[in-house]
Protein backbone atom coordinates (compact mmCIF):
# COMPACT_ATOMS: atom_id res chain seq x y z
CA UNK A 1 0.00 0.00 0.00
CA UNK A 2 1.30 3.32 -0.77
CA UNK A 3 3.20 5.07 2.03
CA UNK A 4 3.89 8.40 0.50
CA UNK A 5 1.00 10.16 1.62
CA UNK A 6 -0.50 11.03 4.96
CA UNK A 7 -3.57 8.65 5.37
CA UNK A 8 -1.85 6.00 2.88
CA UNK A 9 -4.92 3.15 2.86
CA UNK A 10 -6.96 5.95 2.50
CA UNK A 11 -5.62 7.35 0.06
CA UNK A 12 -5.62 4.05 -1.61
CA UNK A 13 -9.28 3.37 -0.92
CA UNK A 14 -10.41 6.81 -1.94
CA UNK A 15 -8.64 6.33 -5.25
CA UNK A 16 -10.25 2.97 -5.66
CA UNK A 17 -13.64 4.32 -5.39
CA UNK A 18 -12.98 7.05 -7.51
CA UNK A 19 -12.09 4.91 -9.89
CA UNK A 20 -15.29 2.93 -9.96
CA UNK A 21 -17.14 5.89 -9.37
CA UNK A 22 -15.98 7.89 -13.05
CA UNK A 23 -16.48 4.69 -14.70
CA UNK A 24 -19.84 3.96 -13.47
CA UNK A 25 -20.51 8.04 -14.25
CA UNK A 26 -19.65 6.97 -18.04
CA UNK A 27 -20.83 4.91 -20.92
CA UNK A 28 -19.69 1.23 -20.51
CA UNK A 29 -17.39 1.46 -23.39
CA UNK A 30 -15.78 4.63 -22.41
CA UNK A 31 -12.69 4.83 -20.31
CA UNK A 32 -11.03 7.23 -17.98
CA UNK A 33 -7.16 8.11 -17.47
CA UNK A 34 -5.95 7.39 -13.88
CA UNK A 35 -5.07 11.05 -13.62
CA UNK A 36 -8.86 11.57 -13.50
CA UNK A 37 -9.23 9.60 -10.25
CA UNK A 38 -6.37 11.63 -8.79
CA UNK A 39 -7.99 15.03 -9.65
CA UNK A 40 -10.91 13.94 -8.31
CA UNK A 41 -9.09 13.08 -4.86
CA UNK A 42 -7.18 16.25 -4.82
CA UNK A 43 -7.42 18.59 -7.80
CA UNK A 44 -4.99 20.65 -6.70
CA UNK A 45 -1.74 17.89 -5.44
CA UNK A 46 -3.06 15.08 -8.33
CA UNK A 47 0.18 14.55 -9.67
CA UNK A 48 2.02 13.80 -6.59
CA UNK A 49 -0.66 10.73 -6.36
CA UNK A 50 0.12 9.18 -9.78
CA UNK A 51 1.95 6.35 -9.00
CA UNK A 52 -1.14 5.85 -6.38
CA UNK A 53 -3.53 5.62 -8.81
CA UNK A 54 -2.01 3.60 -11.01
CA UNK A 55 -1.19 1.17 -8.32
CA UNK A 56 -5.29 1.75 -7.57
CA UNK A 57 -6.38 0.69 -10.95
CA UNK A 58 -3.43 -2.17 -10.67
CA UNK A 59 -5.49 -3.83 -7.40
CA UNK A 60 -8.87 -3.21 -9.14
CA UNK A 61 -7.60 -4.79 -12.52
CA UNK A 62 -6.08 -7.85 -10.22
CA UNK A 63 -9.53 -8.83 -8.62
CA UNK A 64 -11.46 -8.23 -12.38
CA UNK A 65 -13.45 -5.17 -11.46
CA UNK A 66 -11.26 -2.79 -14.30
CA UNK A 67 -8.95 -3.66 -16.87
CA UNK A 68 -6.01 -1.12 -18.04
CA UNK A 69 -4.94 -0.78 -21.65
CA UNK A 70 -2.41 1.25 -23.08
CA UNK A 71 -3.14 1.72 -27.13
CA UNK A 72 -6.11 -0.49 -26.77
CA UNK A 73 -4.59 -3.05 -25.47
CA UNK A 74 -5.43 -4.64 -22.08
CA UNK A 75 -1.45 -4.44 -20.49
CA UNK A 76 -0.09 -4.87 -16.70
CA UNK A 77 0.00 -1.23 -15.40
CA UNK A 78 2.92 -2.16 -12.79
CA UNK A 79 4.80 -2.98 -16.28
CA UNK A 80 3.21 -0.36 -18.76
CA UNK A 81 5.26 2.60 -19.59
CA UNK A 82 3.85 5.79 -20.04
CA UNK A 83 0.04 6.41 -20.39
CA UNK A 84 -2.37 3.83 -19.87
CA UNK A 85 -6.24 4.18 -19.72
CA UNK A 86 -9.11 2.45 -17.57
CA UNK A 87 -11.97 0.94 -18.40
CA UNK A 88 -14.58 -2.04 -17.03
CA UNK A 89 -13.80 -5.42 -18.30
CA UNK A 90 -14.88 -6.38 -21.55
């Protein structure tokens, strides 16, 4: 679990639901970019919380709820390099 925050489960959680929450907010074909999730935690210190929300969509796409692609493609985000997108399993 992230450590690099005050509140680091939190953090985790929150990004989690936010997660699920923008996808559920969308069409079931759309997807979202994990820097949404991180706005939506904290609009203004989202890119300090990055690498959390990456590792958030990693844990969601591990138990099935999300999968993350990168160029379409459904990829490993702890392996992916550079931008990757989420989306609900397909």
């Amino acid at each position: 679990m992230p450590a690099a925050h005050p509140g680091g489960v939190a953090v985790a959680q929150d990004l989690e639901r936010r997660i699920e929450e923008l996808l559920d907010a969308r069409a079931p074909t759309s997807s979202i970019c994990p820097s949404d999730a991180a706005r939506a935690h904290d609009p203004d210190g989202w890119r300090d919380l990055m690498d959390d929300a990456r590792a958030a969509a990693g844990r969601l796409a591990a138990a099935g709820r999300v999968e993350v692609t990168q160029r379409g493609e459904v990829v490993d985000v702890a392996t992916a390099r550079g931008p990757v997108r989420i989306r609900r399993p397909r």
